[in-house]
N, C-alpha and C. Protein backbone atom coordinates (compact mmCIF):
# COMPACT_ATOMS: atom_id res chain seq x y z
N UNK A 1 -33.53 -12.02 7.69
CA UNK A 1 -33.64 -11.39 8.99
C UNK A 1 -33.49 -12.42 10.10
N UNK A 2 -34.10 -13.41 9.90
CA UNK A 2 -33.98 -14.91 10.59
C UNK A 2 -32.53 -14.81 11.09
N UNK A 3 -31.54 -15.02 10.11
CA UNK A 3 -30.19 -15.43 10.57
C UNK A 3 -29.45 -14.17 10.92
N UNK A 4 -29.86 -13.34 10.99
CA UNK A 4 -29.39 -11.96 11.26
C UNK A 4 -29.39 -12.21 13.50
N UNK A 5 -30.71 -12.43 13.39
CA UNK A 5 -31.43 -12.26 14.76
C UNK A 5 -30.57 -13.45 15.40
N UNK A 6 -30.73 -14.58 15.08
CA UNK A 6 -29.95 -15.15 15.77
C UNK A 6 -28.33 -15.29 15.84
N UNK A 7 -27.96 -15.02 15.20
CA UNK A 7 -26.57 -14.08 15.25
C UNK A 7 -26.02 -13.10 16.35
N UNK A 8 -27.26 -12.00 16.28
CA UNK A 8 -26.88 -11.21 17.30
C UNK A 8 -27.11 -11.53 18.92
N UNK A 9 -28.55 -12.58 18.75
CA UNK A 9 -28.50 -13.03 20.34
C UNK A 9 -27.14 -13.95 20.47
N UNK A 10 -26.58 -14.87 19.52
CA UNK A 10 -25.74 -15.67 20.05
C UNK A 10 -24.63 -15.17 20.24
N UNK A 11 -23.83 -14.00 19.74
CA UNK A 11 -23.04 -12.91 19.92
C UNK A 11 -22.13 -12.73 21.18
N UNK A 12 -23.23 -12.53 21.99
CA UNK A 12 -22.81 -12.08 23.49
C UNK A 12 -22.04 -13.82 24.24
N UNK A 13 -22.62 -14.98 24.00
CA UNK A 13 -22.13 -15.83 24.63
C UNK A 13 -21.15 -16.59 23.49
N UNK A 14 -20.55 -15.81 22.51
CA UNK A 14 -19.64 -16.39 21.95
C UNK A 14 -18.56 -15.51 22.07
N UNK A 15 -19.08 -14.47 22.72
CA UNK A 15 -17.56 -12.89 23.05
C UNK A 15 -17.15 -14.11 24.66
N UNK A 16 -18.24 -13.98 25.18
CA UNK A 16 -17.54 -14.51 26.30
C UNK A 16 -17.17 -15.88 26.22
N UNK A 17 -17.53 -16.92 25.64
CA UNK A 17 -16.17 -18.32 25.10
C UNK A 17 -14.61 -17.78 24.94
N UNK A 18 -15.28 -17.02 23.81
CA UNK A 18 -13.80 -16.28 23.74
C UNK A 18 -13.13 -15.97 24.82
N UNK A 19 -13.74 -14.75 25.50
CA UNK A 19 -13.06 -14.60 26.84
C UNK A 19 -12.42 -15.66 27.69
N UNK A 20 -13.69 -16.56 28.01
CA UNK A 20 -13.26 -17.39 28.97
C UNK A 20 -11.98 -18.16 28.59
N UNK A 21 -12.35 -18.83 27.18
CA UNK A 21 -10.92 -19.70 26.81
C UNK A 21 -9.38 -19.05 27.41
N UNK A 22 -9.46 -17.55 26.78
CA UNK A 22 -8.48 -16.88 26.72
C UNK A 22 -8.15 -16.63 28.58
N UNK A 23 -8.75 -16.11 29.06
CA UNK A 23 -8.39 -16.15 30.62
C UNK A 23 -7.69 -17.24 31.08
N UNK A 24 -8.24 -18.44 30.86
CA UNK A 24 -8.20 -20.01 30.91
C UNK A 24 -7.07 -20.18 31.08
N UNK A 25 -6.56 -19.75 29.72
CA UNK A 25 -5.53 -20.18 29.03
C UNK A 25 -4.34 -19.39 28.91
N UNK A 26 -4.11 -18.17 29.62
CA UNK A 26 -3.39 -16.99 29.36
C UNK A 26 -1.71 -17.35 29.50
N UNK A 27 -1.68 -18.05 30.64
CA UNK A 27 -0.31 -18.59 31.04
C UNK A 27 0.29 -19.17 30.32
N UNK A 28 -0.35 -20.16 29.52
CA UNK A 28 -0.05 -21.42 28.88
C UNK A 28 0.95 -20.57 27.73
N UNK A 29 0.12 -19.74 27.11
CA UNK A 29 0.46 -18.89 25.71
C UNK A 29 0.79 -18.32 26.25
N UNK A 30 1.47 -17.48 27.29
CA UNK A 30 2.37 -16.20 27.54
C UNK A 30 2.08 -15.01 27.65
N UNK A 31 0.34 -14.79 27.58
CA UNK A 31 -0.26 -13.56 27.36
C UNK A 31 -0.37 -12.63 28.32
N UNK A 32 -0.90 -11.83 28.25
CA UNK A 32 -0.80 -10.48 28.98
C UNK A 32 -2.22 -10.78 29.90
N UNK A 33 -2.45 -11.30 30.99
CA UNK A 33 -3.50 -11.95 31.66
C UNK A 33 -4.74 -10.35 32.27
N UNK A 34 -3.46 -9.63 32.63
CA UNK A 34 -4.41 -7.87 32.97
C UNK A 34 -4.83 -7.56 31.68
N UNK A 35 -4.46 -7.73 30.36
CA UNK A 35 -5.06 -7.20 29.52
C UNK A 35 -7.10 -7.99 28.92
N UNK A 36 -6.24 -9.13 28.92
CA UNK A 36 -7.80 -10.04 28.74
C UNK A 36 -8.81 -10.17 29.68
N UNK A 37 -8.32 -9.91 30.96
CA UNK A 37 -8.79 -9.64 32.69
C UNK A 37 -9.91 -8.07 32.39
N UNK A 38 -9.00 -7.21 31.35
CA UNK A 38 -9.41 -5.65 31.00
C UNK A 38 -10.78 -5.66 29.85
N UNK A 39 -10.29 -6.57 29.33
CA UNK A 39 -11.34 -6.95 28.16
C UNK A 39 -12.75 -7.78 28.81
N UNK A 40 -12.70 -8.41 29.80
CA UNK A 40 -13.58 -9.31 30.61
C UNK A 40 -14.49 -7.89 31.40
N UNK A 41 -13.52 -7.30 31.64
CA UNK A 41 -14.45 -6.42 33.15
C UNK A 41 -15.21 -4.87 31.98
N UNK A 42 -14.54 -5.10 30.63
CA UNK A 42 -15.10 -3.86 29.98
C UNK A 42 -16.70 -4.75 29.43
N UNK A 43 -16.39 -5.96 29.27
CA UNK A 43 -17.85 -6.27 28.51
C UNK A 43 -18.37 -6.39 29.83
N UNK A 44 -18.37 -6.32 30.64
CA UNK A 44 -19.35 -6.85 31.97
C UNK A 44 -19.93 -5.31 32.54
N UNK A 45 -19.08 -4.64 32.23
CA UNK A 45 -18.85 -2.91 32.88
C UNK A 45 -20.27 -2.50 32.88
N UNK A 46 -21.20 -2.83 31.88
CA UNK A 46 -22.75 -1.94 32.00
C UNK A 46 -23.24 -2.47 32.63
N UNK A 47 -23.10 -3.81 33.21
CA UNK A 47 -24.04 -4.21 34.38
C UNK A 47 -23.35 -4.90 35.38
N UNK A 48 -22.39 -3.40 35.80
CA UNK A 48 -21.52 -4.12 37.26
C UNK A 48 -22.70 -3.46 38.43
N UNK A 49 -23.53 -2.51 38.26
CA UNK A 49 -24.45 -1.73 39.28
C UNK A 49 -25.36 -2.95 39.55
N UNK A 50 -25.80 -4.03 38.51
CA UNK A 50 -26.77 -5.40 39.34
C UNK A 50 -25.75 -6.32 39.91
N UNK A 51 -24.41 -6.81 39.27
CA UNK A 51 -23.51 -7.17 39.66
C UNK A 51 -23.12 -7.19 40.47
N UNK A 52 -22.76 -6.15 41.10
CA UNK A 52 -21.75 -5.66 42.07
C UNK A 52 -21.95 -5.65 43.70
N UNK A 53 -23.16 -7.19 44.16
CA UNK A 53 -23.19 -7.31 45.57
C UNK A 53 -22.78 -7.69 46.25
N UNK A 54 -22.28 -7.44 47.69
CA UNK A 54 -21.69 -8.31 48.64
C UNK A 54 -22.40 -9.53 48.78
N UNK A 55 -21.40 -10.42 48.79
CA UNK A 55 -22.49 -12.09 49.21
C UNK A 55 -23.04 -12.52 48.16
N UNK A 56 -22.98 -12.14 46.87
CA UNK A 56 -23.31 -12.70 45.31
C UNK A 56 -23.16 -14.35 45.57
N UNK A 57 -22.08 -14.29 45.45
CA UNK A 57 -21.20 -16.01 45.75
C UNK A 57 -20.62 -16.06 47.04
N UNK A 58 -20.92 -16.41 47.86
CA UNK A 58 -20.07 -16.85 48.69
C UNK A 58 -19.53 -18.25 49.05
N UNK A 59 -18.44 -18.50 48.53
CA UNK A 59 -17.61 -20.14 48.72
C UNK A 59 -16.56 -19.99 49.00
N UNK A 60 -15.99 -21.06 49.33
CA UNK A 60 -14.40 -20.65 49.96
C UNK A 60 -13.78 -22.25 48.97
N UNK A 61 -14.08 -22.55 48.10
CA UNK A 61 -13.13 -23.59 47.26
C UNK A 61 -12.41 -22.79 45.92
N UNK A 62 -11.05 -22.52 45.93
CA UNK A 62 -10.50 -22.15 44.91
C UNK A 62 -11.42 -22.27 43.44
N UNK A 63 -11.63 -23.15 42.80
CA UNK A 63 -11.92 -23.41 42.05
C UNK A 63 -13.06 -22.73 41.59
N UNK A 64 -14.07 -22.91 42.28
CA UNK A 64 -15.73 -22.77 42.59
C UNK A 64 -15.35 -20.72 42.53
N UNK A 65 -14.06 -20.36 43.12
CA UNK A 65 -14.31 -18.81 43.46
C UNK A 65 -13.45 -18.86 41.71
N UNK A 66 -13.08 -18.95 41.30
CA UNK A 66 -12.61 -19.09 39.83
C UNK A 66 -13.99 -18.81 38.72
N UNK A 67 -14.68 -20.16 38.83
CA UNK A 67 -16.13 -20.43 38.08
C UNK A 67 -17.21 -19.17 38.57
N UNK A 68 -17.12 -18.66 39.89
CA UNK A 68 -18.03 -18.07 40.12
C UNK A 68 -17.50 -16.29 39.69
N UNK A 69 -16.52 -16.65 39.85
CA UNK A 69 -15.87 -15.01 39.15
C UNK A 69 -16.12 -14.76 37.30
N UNK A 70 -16.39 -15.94 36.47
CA UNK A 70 -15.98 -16.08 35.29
C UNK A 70 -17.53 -16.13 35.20
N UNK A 71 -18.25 -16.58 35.92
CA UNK A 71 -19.58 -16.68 35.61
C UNK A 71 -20.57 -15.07 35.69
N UNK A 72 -20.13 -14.04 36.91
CA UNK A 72 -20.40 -12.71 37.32
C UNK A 72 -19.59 -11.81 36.06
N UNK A 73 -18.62 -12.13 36.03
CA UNK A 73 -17.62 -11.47 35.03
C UNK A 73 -18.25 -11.53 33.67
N UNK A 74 -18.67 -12.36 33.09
CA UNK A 74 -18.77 -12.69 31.55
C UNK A 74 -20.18 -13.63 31.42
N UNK A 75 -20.65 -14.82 31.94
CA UNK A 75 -21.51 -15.28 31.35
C UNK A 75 -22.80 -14.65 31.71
N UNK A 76 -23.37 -14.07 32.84
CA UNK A 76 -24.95 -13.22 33.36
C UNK A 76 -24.39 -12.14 32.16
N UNK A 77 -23.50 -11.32 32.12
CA UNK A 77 -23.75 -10.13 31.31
C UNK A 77 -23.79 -10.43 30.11
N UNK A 78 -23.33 -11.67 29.18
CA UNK A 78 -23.75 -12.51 27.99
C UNK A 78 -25.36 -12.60 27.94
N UNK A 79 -25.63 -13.11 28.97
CA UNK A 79 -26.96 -13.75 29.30
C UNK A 79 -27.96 -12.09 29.02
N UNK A 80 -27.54 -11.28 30.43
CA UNK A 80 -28.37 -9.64 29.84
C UNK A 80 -28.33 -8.94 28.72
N UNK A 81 -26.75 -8.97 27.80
CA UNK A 81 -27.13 -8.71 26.87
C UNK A 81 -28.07 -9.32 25.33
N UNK A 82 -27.49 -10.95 25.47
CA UNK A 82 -28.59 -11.53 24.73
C UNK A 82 -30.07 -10.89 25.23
N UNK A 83 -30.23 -10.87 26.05
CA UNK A 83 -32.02 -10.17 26.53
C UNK A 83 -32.36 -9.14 26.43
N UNK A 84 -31.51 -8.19 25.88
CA UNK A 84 -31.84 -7.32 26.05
C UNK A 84 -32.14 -6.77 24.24
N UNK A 85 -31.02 -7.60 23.49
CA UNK A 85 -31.66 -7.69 22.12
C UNK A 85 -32.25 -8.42 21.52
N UNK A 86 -32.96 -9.28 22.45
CA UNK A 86 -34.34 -9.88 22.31
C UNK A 86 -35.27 -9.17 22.51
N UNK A 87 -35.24 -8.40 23.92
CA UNK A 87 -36.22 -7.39 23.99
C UNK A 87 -36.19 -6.29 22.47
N UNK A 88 -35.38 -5.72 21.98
CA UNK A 88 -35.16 -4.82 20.94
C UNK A 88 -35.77 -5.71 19.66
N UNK A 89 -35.54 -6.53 19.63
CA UNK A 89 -36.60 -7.59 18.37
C UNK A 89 -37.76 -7.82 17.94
N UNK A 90 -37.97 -8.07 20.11
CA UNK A 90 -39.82 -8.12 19.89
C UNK A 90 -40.11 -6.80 20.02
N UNK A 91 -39.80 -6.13 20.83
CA UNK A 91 -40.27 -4.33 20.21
C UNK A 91 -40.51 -4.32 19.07
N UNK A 92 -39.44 -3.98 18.38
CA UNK A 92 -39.53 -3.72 16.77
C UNK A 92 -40.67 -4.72 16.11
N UNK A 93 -40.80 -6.34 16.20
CA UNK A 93 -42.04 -6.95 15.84
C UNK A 93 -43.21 -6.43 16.42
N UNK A 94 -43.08 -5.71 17.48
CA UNK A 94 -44.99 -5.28 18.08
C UNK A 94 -45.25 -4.03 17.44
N UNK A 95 -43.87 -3.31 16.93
CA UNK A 95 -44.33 -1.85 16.47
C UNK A 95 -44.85 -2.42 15.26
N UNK A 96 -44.29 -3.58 14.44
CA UNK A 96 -44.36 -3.75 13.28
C UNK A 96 -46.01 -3.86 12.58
N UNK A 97 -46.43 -4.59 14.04
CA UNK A 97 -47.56 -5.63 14.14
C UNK A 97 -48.97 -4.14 14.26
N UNK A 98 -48.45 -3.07 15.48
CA UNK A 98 -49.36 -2.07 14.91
C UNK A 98 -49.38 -1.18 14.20
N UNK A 99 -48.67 -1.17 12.92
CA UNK A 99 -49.17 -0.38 11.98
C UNK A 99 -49.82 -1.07 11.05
């Protein structure tokens, strides 16, 4: 169960490596950049409603608006979903704990 659990928390920030590489890198390899762009905004999609504020980031350096898009896009919703099946873990251990 051990390696099960940590599996699934590490999950979410290894979809988005993936992602990120692939965004990264889309040009280089010839890829379809709206499609992996499609794949980025579908894993982020359940928590674009906390997401989704004016003034989140505000910077004006190319780069920094790059990192800060890739970071809103993919790594916080990595981050919520790891937490959220942490939360589902220790649930299940407290139900466990009162019976």
């Amino acid at each position: 169960m051990r390696w099960i659990k940590r599996f699934l928390l590490t999950l979410p920030f290894a979809i988005a490596v993936v992602l990120t590489v692939l965004m990264a890198s889309a040009d280089q390899f010839h890829l379809h950049r709206e499609h992996i762009a499609g794949y980025g905004f579908l894993f982020g999609s359940p928590w674009a409603w906390l997401l989704d504020r004016p003034g989140l980031f505000a910077v004006h350096n190319r780069k920094l608006i790059a990192l800060s898009g890739y970071v809103v896009i993919l790594w916080i919703p990595a981050a919520l979903y790891s937490a959220c099946i942490w939360l589902v873990f220790a649930a299940i251990r407290e139900f466990r704990g009162l019976r």
